[in-house]
C-alpha atoms as a PDB file:
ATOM      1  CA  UNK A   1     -60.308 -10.509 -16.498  1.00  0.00           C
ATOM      2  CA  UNK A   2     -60.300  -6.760 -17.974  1.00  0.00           C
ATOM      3  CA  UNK A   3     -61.239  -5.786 -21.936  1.00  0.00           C
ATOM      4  CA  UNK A   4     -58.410  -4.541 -22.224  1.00  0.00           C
ATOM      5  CA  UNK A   5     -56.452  -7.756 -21.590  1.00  0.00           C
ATOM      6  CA  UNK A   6     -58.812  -9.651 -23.590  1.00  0.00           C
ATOM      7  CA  UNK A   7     -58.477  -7.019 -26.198  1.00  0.00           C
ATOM      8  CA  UNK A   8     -55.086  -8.229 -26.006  1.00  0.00           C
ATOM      9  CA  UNK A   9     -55.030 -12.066 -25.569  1.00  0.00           C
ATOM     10  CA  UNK A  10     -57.722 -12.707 -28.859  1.00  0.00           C
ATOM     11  CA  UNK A  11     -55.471 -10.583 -31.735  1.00  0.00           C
ATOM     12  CA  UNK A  12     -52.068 -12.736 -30.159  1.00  0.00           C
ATOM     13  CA  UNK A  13     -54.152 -16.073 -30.443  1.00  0.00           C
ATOM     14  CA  UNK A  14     -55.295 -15.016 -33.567  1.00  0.00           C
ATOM     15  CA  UNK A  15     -51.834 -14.008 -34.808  1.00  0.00           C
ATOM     16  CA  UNK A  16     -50.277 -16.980 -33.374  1.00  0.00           C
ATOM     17  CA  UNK A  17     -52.643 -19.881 -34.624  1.00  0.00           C
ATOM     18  CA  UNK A  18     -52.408 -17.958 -38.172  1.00  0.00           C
ATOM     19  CA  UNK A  19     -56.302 -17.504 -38.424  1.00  0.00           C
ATOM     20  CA  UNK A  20     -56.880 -14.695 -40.848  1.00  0.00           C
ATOM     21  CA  UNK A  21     -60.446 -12.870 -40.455  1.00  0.00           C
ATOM     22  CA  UNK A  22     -62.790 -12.154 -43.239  1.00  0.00           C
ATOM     23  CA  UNK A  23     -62.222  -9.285 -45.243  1.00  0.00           C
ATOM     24  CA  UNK A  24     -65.126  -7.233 -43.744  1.00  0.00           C
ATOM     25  CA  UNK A  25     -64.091  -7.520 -39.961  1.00  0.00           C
ATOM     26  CA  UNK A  26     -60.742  -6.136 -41.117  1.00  0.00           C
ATOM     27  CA  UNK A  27     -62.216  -2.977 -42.538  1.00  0.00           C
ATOM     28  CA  UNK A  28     -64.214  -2.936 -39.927  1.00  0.00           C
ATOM     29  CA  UNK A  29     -61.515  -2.771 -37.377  1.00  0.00           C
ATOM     30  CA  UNK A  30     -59.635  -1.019 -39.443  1.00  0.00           C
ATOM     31  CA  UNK A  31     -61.649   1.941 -39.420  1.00  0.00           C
ATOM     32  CA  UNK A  32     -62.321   1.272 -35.727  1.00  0.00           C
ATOM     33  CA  UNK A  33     -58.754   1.918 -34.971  1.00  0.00           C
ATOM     34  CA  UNK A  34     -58.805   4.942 -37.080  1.00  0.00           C
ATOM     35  CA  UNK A  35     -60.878   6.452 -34.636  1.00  0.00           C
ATOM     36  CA  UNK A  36     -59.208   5.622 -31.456  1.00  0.00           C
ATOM     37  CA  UNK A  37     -56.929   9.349 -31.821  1.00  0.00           C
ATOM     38  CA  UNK A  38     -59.671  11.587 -32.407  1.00  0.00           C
ATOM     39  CA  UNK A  39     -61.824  10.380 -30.201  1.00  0.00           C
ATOM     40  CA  UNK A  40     -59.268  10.854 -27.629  1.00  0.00           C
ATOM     41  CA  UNK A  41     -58.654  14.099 -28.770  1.00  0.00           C
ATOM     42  CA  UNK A  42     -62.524  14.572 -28.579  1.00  0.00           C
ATOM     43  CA  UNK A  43     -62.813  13.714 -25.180  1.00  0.00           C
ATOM     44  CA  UNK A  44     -59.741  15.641 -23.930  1.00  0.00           C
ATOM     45  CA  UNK A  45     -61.416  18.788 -25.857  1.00  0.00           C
ATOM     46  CA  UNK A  46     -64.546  18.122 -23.436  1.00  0.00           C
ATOM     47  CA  UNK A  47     -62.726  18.255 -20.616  1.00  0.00           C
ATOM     48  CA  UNK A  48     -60.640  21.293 -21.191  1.00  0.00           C
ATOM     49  CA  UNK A  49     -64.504  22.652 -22.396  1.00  0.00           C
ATOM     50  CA  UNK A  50     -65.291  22.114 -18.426  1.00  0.00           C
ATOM     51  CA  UNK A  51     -62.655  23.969 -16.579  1.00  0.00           C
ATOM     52  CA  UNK A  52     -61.971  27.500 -15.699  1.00  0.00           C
ATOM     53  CA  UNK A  53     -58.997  28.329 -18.505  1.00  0.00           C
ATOM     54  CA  UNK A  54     -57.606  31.246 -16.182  1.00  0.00           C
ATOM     55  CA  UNK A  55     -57.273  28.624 -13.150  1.00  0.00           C
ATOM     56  CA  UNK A  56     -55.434  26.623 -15.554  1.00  0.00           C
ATOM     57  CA  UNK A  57     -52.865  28.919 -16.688  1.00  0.00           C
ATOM     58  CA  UNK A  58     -52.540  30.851 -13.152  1.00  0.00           C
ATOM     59  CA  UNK A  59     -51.512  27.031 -11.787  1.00  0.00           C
ATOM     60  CA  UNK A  60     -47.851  27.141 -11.436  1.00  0.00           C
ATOM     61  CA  UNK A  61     -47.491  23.301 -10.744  1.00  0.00           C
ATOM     62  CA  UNK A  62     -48.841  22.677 -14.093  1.00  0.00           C
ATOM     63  CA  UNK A  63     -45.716  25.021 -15.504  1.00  0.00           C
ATOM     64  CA  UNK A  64     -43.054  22.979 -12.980  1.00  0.00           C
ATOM     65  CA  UNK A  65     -44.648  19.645 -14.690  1.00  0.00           C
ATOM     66  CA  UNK A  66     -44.773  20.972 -18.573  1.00  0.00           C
ATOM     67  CA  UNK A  67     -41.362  21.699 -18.209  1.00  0.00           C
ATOM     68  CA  UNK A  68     -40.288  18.835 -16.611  1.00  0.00           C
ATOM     69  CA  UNK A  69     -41.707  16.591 -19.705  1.00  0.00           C
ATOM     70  CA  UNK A  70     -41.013  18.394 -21.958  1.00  0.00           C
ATOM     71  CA  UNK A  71     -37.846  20.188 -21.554  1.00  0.00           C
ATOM     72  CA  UNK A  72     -35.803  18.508 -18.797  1.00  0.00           C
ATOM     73  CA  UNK A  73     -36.126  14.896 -18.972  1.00  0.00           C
ATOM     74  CA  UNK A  74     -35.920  15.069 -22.791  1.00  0.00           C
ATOM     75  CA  UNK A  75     -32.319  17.073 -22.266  1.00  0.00           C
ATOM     76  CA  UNK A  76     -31.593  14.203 -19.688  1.00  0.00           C
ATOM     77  CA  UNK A  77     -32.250  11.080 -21.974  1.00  0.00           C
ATOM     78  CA  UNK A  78     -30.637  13.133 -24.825  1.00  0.00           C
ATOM     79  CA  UNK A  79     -27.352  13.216 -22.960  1.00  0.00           C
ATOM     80  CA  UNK A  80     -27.698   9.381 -22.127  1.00  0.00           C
ATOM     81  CA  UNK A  81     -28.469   8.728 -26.062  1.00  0.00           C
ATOM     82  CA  UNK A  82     -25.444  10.986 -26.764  1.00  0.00           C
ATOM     83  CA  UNK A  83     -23.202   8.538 -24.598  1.00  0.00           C
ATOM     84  CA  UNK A  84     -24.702   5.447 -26.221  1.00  0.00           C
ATOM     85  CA  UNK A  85     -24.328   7.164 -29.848  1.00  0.00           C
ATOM     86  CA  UNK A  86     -20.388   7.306 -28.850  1.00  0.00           C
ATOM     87  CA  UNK A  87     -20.037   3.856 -29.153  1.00  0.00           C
ATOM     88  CA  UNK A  88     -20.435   3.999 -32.506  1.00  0.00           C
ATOM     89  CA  UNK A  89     -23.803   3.312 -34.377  1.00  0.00           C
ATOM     90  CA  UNK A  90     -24.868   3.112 -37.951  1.00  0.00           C
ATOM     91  CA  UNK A  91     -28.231   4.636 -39.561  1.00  0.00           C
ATOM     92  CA  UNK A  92     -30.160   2.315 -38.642  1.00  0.00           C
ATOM     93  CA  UNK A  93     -29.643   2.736 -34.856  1.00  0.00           C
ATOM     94  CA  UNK A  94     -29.808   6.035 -35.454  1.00  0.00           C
ATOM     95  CA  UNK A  95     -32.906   5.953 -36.432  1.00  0.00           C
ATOM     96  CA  UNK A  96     -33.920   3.894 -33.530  1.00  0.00           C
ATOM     97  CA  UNK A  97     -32.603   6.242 -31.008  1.00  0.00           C
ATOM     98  CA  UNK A  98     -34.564   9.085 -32.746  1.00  0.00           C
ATOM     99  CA  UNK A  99     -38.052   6.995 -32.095  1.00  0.00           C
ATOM    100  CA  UNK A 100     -37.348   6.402 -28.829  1.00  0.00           C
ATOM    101  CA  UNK A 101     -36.652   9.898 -28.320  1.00  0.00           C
ATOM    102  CA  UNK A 102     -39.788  10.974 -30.486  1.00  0.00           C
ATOM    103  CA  UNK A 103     -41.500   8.838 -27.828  1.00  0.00           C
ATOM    104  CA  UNK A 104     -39.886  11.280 -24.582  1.00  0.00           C
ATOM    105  CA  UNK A 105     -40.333  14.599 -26.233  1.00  0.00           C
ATOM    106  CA  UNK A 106     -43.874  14.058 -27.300  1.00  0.00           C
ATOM    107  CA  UNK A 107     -47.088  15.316 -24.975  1.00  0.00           C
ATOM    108  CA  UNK A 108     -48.667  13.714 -22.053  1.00  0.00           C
ATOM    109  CA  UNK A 109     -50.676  10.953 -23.672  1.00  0.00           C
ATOM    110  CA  UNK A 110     -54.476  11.514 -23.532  1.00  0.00           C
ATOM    111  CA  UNK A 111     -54.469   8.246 -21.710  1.00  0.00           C
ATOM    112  CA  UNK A 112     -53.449  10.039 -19.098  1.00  0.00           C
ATOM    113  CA  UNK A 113     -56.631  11.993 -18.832  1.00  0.00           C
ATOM    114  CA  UNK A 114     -58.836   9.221 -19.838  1.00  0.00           C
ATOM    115  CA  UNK A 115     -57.585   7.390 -16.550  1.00  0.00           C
ATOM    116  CA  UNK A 116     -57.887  10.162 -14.343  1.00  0.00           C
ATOM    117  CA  UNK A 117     -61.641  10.474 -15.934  1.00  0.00           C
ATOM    118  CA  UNK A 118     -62.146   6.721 -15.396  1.00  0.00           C
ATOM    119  CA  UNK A 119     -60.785   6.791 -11.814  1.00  0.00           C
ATOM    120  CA  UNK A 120     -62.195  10.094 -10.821  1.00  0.00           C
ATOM    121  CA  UNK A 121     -59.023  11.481 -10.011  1.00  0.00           C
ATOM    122  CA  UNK A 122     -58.441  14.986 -11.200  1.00  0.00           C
ATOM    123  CA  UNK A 123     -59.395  14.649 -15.150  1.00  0.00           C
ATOM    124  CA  UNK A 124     -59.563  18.282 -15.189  1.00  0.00           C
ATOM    125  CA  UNK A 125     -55.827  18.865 -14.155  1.00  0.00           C
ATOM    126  CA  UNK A 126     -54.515  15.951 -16.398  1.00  0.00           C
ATOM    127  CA  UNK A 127     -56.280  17.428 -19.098  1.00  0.00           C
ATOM    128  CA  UNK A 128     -55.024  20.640 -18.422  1.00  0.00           C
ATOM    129  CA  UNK A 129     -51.118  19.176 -18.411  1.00  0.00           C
ATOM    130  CA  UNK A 130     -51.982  17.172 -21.473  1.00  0.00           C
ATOM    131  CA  UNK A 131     -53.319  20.467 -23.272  1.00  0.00           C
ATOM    132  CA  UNK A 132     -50.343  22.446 -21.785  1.00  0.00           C
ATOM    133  CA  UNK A 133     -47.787  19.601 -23.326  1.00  0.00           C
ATOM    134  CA  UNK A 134     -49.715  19.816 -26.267  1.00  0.00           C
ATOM    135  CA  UNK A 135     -49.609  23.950 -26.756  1.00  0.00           C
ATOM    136  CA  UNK A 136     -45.298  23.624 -25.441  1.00  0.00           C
ATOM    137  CA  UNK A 137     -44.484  20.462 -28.112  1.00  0.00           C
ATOM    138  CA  UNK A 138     -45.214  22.637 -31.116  1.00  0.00           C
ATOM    139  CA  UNK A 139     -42.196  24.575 -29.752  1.00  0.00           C
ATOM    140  CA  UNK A 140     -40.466  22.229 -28.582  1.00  0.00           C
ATOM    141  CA  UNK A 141     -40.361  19.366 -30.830  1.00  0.00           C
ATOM    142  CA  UNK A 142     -38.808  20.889 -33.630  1.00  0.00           C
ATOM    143  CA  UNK A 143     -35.970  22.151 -31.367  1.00  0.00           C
ATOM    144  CA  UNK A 144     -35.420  19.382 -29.928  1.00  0.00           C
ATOM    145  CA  UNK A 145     -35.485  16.694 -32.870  1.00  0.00           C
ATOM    146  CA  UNK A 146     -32.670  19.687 -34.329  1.00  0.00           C
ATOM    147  CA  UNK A 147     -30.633  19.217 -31.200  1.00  0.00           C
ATOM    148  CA  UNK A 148     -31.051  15.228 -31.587  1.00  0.00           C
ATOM    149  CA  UNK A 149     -29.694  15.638 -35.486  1.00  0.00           C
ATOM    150  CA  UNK A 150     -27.153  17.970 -34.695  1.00  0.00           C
ATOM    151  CA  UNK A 151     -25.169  15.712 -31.847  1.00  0.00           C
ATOM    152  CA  UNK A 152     -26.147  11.851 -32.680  1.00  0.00           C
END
């Protein structure tokens, strides 16, 4: 059995036999879990630190893939939200529509890199996607979210 799924099954015994924990292991996870983004971030930054920048940018498959996340399957599951938001929906699924399509326009995770790093397989060029989503979202985001308000 993996941490990660016993990371999982202890908090849903936990939650589901109502045991709280003492006030000092929350903090303490608390500010555990505070951690978890920049350290991602952290070890993304190391690995873009590693690799020839110019290789990166001169790579035109990491172009055909940036634009494929973030530009063309975002359109895509905008048009199939616009067909569900024709059935008629209220603010509220509204508002669940948006987060699931905050959730397709956002960056490669840096998940993604941590797994190539953990498998050995390519960190460098899933870093380099991840960075390149990154760099492209602060474009693209806005743009799209105005798209999303303007026809849902």
């Amino acid at each position: 059995m993996g941490l990660l799924l016993i990371d999982e099954i202890i908090p849903l015994f936990l939650i589901m036999a109502h045991i709280t924990l003492p006030e000092l292991m929350m903090v303490t996870i608390s500010k555990i879990a505070g951690l978890i983004g920049p350290l991602g971030m952290i070890m993304i930054a190391r690995l873009l630190a590693g690799i020839d920048l110019k290789k990166v940018f001169t790579q035109k498959r990491i172009y055909q893939i940036t634009i494929l996340k973030m530009v063309v399957v975002p359109l895509l599951v905008l048009g199939l939200l616009f067909v569900l938001s024709r059935f008629g929906i209220d603010e509220d699924q509204k508002m669940i529509l948006w987060i699931v399509f905050l959730a397709v326009i956002t960056p490669s995770a840096a998940m993604v890199s941590q797994l190539a790093q953990l498998h050995d397989n390519e960190p460098s060029y899933a870093s380099a996607i991840n960075g390149m989503t990154t760099i492209i979202s602060i474009f693209f985001m806005p743009i799209m979210t105005e798209i999303f308000m303007q026809i849902i």
